[in-house]
N, C-alpha and C. Protein backbone atom coordinates (compact mmCIF):
# COMPACT_ATOMS: atom_id res chain seq x y z
N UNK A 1 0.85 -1.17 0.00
CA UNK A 1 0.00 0.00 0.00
C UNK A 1 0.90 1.23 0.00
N UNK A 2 0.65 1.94 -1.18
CA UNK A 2 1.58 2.87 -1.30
C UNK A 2 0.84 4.51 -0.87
N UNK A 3 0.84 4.98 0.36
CA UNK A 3 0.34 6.16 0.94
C UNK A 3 0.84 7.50 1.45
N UNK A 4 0.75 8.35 1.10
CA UNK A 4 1.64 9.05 1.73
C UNK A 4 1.69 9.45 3.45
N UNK A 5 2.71 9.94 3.98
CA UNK A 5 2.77 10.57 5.49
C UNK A 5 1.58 10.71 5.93
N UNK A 6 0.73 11.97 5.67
CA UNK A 6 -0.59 12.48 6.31
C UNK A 6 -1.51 11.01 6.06
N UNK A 7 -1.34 10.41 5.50
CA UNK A 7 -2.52 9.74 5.12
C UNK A 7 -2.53 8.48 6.13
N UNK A 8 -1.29 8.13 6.37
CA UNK A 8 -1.01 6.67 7.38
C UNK A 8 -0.48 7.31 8.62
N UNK A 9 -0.64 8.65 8.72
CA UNK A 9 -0.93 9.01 10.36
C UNK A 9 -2.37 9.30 10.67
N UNK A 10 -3.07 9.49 9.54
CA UNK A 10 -4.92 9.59 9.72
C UNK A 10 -5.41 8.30 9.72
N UNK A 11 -4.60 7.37 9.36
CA UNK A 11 -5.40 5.63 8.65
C UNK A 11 -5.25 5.06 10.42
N UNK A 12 -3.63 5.46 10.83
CA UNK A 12 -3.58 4.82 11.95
C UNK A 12 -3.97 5.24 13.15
N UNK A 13 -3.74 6.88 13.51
CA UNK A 13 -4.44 7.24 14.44
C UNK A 13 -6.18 7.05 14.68
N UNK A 14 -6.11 6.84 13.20
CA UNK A 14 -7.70 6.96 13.10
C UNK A 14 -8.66 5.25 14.17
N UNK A 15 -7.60 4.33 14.60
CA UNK A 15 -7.61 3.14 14.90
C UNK A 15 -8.18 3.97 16.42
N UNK A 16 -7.47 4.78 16.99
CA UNK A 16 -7.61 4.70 18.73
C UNK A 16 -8.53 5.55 18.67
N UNK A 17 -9.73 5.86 17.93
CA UNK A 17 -10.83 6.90 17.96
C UNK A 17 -11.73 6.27 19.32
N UNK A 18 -11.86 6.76 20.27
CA UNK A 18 -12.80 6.38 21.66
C UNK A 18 -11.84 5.81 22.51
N UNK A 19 -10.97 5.68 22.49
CA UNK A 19 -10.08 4.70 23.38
C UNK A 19 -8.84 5.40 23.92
N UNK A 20 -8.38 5.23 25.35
CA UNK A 20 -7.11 5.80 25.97
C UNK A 20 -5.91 5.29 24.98
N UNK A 21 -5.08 5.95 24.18
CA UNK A 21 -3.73 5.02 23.85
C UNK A 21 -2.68 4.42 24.92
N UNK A 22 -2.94 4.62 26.36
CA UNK A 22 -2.06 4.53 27.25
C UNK A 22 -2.81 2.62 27.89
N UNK A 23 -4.29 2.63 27.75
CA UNK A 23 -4.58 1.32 27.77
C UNK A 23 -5.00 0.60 26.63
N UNK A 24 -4.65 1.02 25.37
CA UNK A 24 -4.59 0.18 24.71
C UNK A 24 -3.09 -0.60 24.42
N UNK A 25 -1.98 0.38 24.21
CA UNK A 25 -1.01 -0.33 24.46
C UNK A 25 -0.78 -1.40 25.69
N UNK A 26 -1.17 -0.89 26.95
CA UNK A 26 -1.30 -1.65 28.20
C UNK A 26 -1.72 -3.29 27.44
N UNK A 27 -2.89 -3.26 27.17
CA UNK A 27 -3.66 -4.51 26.64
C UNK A 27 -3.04 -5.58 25.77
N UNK A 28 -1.99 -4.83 24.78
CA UNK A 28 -1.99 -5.70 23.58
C UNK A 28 -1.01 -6.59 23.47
N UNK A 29 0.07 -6.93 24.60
CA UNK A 29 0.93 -7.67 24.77
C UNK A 29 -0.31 -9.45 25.50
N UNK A 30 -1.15 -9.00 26.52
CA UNK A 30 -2.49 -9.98 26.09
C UNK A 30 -2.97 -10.83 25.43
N UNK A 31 -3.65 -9.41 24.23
CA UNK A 31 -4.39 -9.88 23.35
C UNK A 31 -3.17 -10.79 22.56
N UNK A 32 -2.36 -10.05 22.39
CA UNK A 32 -1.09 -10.86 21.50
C UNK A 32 -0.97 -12.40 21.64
N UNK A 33 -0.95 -12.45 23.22
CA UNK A 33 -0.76 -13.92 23.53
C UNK A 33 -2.10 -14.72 23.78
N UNK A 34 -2.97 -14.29 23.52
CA UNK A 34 -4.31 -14.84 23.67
C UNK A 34 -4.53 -15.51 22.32
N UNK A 35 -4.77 -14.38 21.28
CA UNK A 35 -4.60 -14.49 19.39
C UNK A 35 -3.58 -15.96 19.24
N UNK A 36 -2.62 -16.23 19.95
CA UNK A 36 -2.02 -17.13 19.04
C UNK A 36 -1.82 -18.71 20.36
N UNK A 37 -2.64 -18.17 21.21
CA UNK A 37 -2.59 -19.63 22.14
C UNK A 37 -3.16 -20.91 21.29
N UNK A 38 -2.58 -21.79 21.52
CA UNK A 38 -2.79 -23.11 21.03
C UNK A 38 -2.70 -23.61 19.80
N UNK A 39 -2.45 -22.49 18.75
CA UNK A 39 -2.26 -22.33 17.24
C UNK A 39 -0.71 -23.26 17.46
N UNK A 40 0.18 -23.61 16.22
CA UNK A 40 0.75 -24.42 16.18
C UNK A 40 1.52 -23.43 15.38
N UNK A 41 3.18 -23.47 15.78
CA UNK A 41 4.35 -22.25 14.86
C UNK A 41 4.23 -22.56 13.71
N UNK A 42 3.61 -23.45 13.21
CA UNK A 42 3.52 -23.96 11.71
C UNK A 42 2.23 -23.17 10.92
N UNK A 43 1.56 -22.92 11.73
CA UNK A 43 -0.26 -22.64 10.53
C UNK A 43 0.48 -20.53 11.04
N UNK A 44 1.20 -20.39 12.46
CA UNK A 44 1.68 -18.65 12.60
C UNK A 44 2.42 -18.24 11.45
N UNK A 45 3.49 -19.29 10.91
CA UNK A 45 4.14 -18.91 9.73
C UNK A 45 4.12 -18.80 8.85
N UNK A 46 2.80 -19.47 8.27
CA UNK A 46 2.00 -19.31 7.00
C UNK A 46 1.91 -17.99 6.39
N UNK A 47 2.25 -17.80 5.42
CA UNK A 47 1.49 -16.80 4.74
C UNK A 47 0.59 -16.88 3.62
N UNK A 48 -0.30 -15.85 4.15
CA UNK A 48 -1.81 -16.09 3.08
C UNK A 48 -1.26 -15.62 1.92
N UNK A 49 -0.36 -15.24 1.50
CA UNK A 49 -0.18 -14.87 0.00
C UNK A 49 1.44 -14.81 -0.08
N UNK A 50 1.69 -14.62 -1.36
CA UNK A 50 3.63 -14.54 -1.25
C UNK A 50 3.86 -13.32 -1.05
N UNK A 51 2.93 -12.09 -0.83
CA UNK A 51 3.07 -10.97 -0.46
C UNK A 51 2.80 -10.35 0.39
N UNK A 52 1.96 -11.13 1.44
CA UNK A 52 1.26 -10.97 2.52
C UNK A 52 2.04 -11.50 4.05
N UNK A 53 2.34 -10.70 4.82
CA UNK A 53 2.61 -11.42 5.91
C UNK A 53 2.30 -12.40 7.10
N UNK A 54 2.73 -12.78 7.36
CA UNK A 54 2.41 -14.23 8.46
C UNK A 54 1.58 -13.50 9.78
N UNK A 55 1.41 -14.45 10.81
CA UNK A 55 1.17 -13.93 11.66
C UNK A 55 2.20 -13.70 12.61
N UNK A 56 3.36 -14.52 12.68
CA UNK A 56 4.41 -15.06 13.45
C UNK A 56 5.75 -13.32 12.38
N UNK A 57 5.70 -13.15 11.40
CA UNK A 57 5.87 -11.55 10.83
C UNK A 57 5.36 -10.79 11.20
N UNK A 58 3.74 -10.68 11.64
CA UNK A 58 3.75 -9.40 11.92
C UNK A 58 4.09 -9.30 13.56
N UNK A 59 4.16 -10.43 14.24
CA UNK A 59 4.53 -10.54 15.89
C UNK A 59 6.13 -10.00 15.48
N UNK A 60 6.54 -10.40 15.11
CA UNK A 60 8.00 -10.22 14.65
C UNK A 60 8.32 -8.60 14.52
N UNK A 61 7.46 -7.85 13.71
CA UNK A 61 7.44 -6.92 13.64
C UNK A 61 6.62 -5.78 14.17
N UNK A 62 5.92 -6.29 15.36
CA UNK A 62 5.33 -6.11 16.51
C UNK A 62 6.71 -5.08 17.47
N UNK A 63 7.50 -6.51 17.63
CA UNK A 63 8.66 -6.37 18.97
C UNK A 63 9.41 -5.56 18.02
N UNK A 64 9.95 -5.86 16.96
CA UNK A 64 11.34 -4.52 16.73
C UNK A 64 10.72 -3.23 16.81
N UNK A 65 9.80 -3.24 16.44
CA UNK A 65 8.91 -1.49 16.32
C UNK A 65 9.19 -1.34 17.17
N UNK A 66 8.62 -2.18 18.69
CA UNK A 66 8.72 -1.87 19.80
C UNK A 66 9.70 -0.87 20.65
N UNK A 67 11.12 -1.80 20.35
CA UNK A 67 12.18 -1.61 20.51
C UNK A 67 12.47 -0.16 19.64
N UNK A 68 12.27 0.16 18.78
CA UNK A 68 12.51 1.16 17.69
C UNK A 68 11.01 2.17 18.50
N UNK A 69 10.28 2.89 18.84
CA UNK A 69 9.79 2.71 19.62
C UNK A 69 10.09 3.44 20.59
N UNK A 70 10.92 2.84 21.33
CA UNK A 70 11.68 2.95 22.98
C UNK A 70 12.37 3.80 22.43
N UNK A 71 13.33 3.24 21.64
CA UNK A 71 14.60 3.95 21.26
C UNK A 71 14.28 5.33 20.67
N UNK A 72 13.41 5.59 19.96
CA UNK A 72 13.08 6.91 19.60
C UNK A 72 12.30 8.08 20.84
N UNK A 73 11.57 7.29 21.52
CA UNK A 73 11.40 8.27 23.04
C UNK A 73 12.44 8.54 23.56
N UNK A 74 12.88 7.50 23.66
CA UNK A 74 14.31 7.81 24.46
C UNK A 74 15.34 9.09 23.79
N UNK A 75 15.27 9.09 22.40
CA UNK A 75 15.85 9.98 21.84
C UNK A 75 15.47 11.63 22.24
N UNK A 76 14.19 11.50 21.92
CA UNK A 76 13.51 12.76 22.30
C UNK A 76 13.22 13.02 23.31
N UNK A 77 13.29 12.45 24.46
CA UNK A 77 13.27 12.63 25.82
C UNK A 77 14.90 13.55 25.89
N UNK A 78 15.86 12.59 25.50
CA UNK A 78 17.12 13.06 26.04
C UNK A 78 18.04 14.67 25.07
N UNK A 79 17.40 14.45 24.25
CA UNK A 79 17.56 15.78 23.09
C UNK A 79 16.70 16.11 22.29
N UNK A 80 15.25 17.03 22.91
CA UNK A 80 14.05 17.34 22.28
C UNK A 80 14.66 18.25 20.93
N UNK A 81 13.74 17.83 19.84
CA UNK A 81 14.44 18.30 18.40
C UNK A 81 15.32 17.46 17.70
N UNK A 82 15.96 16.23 18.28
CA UNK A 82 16.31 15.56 18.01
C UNK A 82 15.78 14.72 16.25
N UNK A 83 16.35 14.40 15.44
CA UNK A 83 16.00 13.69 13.93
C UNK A 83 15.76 12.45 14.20
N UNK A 84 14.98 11.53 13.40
CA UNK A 84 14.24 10.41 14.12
C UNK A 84 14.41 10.13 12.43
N UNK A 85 15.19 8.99 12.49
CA UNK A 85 14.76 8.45 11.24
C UNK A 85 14.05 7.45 10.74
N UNK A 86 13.49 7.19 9.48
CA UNK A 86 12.36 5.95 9.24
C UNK A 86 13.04 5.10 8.73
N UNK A 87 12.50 3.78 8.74
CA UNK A 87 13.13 2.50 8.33
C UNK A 87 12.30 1.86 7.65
N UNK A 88 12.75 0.63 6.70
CA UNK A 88 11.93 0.03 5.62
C UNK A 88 11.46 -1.30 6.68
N UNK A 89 10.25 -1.31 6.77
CA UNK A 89 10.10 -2.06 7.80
C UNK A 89 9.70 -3.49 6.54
N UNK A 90 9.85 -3.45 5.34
CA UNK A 90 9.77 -5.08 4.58
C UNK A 90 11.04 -5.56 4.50
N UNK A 91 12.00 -4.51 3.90
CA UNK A 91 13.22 -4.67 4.08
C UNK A 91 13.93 -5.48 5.48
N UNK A 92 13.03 -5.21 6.78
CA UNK A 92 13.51 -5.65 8.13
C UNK A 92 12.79 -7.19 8.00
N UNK A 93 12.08 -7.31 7.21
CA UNK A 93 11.26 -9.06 7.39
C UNK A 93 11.87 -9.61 6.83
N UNK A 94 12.59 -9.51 5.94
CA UNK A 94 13.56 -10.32 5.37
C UNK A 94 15.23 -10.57 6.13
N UNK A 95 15.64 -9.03 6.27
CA UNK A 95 16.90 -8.75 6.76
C UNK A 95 16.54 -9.54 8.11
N UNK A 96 16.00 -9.21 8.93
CA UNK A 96 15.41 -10.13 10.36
C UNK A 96 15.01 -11.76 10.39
N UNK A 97 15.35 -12.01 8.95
CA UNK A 97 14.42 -13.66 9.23
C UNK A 97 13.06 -13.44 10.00
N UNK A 98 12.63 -12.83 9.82
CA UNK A 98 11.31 -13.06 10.53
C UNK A 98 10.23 -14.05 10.41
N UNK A 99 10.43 -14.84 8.65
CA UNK A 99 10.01 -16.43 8.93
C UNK A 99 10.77 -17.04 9.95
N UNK A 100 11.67 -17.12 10.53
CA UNK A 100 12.28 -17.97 10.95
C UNK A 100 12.17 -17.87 12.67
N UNK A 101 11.77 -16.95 13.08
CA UNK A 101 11.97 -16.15 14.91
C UNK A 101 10.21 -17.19 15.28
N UNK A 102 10.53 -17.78 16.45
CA UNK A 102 9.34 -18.24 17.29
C UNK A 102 8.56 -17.02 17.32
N UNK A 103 7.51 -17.41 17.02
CA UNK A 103 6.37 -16.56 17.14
C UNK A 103 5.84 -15.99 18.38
N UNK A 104 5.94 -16.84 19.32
CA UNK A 104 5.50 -16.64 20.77
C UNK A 104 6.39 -16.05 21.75
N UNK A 105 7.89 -16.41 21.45
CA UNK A 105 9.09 -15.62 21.68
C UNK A 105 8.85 -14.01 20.95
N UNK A 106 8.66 -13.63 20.26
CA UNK A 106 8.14 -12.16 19.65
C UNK A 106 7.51 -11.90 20.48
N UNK A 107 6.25 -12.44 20.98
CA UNK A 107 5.12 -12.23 21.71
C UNK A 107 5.93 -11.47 23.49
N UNK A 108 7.08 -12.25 23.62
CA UNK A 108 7.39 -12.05 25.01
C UNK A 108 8.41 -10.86 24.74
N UNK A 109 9.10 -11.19 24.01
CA UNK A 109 10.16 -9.76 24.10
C UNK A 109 9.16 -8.45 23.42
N UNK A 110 8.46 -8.73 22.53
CA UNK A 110 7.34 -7.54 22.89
C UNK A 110 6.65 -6.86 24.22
N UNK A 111 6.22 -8.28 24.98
CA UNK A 111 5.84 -7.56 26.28
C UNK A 111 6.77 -6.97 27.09
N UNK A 112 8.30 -7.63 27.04
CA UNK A 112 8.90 -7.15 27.68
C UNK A 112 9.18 -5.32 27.54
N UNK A 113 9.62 -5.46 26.33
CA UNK A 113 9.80 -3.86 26.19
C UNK A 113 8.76 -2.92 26.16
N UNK A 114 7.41 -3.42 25.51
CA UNK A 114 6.72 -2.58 25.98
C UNK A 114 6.26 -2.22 27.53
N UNK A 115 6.55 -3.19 28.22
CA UNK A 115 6.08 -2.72 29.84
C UNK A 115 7.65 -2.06 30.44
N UNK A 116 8.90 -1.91 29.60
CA UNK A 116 9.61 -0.87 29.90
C UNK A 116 9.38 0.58 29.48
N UNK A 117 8.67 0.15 28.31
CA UNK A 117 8.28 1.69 27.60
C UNK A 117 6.71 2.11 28.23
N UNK A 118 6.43 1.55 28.66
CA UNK A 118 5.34 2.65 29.21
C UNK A 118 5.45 2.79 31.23
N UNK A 119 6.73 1.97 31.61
CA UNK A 119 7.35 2.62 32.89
C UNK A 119 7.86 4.17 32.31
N UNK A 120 8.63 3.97 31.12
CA UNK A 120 8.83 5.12 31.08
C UNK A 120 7.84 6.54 30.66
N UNK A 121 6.57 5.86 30.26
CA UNK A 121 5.89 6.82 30.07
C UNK A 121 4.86 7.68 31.47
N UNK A 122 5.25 6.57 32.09
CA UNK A 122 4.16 7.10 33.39
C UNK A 122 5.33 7.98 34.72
N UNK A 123 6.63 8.06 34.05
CA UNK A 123 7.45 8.58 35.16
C UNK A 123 7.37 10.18 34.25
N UNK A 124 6.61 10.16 33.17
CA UNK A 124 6.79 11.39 32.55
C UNK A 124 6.06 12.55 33.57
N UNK A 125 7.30 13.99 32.94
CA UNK A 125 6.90 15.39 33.50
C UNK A 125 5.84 15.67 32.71
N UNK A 126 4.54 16.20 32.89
CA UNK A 126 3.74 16.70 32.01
C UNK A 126 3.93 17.47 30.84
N UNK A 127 4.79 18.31 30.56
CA UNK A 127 5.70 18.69 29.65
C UNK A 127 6.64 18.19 28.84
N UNK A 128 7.05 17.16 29.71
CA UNK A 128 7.91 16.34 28.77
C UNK A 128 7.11 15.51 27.36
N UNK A 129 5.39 15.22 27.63
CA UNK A 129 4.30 14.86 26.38
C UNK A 129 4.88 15.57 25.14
N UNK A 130 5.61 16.80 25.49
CA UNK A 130 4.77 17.66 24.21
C UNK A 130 6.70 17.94 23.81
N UNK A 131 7.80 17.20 24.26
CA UNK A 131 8.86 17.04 23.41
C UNK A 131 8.49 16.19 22.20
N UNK A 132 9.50 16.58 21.36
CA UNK A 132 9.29 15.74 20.21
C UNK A 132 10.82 15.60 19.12
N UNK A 133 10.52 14.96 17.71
CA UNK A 133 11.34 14.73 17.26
C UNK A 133 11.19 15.10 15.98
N UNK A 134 12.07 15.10 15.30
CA UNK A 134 11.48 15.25 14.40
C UNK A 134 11.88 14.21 12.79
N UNK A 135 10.60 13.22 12.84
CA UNK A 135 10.80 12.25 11.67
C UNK A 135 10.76 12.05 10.38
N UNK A 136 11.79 11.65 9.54
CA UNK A 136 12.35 12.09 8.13
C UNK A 136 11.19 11.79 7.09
N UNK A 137 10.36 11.10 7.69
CA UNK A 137 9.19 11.56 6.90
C UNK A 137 7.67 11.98 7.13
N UNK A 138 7.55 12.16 8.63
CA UNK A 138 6.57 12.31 8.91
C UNK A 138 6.32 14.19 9.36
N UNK A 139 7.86 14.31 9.87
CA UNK A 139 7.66 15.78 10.40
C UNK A 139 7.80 15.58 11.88
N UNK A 140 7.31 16.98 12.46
CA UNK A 140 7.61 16.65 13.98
C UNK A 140 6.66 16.14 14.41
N UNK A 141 6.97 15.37 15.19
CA UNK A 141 6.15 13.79 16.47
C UNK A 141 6.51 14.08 17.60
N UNK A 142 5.44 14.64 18.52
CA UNK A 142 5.65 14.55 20.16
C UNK A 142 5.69 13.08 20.72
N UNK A 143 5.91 13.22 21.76
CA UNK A 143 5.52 11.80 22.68
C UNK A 143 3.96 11.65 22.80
N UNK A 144 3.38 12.74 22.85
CA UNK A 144 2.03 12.64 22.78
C UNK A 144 1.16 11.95 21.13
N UNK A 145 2.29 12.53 20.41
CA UNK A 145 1.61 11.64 19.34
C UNK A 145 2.27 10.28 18.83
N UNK A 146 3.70 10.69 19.40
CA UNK A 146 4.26 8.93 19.25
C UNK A 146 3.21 7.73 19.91
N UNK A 147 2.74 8.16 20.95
CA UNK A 147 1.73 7.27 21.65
C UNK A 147 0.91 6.66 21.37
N UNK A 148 0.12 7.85 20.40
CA UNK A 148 -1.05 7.75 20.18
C UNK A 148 -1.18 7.06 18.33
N UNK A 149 -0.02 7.02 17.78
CA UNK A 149 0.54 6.34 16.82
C UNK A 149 0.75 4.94 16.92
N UNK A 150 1.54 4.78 18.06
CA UNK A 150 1.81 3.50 18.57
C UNK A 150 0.39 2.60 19.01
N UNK A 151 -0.49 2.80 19.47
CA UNK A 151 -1.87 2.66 20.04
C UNK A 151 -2.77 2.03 18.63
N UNK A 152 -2.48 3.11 17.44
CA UNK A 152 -3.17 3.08 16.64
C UNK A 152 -2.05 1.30 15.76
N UNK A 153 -0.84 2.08 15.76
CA UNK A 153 -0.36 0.80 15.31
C UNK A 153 -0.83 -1.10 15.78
N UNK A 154 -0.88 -0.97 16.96
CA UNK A 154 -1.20 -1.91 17.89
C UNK A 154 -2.52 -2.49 17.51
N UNK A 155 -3.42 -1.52 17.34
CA UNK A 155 -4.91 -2.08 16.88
C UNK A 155 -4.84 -2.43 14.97
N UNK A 156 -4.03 -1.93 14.62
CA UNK A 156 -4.10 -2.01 12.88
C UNK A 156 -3.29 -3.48 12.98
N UNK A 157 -2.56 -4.08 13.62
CA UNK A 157 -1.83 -5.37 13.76
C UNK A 157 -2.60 -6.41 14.26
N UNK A 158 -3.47 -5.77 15.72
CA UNK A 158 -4.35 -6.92 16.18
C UNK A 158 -5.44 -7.64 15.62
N UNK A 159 -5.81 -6.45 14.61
CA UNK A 159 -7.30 -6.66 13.90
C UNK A 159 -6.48 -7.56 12.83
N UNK A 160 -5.06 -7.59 11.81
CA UNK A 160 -4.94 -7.77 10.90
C UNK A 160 -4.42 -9.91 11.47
N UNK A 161 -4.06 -9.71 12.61
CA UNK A 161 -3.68 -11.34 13.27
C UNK A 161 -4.97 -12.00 13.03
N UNK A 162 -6.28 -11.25 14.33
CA UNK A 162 -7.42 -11.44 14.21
C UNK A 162 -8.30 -12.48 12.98
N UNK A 163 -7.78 -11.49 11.92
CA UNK A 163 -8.64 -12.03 10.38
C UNK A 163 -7.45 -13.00 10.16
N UNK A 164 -6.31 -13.11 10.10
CA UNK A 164 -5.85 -14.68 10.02
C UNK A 164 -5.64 -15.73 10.51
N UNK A 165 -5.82 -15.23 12.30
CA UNK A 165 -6.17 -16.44 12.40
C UNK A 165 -7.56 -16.97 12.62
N UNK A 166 -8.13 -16.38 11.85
CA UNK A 166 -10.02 -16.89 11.87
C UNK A 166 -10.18 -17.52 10.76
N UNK A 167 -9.23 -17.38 9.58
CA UNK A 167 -9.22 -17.43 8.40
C UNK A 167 -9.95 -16.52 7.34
N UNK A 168 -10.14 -15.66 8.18
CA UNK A 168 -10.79 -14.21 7.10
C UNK A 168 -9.65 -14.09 5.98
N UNK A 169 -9.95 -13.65 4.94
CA UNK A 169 -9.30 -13.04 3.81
C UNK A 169 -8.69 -11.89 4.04
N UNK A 170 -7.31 -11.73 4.23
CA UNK A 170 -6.53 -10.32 3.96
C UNK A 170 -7.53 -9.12 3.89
């Protein structure tokens, strides 16, 4: 899907419309491991199409975001104005083996970092929300909207596991 900036910060924010982003992230390390209980690493690695990602890919690419993520708060926490750069995140499914990473292992080092990244969000100064960074293709991103990005990301992944592993169609 080829979209520009404004359009996949409206597609995704547009995900946390009624909802705190601070408990939806809370939630989705959960739902994560709920979605793929009892499924077998074999039917997670599947992919519904040769262009389409797995489920055990997008867990995969769940946790590095994550991590990428952290690392970019962390940036802008420690030098507001700071440059935040973007990454080819298909380029990372391949470069990552991400057929190849346990699926349920994703699942945990996801939770892990995310319940470091939102310690760090709850030790925040009220002011510190509204530092930001600024990303090479999006423009400037507070923590307030990294959040609320991240939130939206979280639900655009859960819904997309959801329909495969129900066997819904892409």
């Amino acid at each position: 899907m080829h979209e520009t900036a404004e359009q996949y910060i409206h597609r995704i924010t547009a995900n946390v419309q009624g909802a705190e982003p601070l408990d939806v992230q809370a939630a989705t390390p959960h739902r994560l491991a709920q979605l793929i209980e009892g499924r077998p690493a074999s039917m997670l690695r599947t992919r519904p199409s040769a262009d389409a990602w797995s489920v055990g890919d997008i867990l995969a690419h769940l946790a590095d975001a994550e991590i990428v993520i952290g690392f970019r708060m962390r940036l802008i926490l420690g030098a507001p104005g700071t440059p935040i750069a973007a990454y080819d995140q298909d380029s990372w499914v391949s470069s990552g083996h991400y057929d190849q990473r346990d699926p349920r292992q994703s699942v945990e080092l996801f939770r892990a970092v995310r319940e470091a990244n939102l310690a760090v969000l709850a030790s925040l100064m009220p002011e510190q929300w509204q530092h930001y960074g600024i990303h090479s293709e999006r423009g400037q991103e507070t923590i307030e909207q990294l959040v609320r990005m991240t939130a939206g990301h979280d639900i655009n992944h859960v819904r997309q596991i959801e329909r495969l592993v129900s066997g819904e169609p892409k």
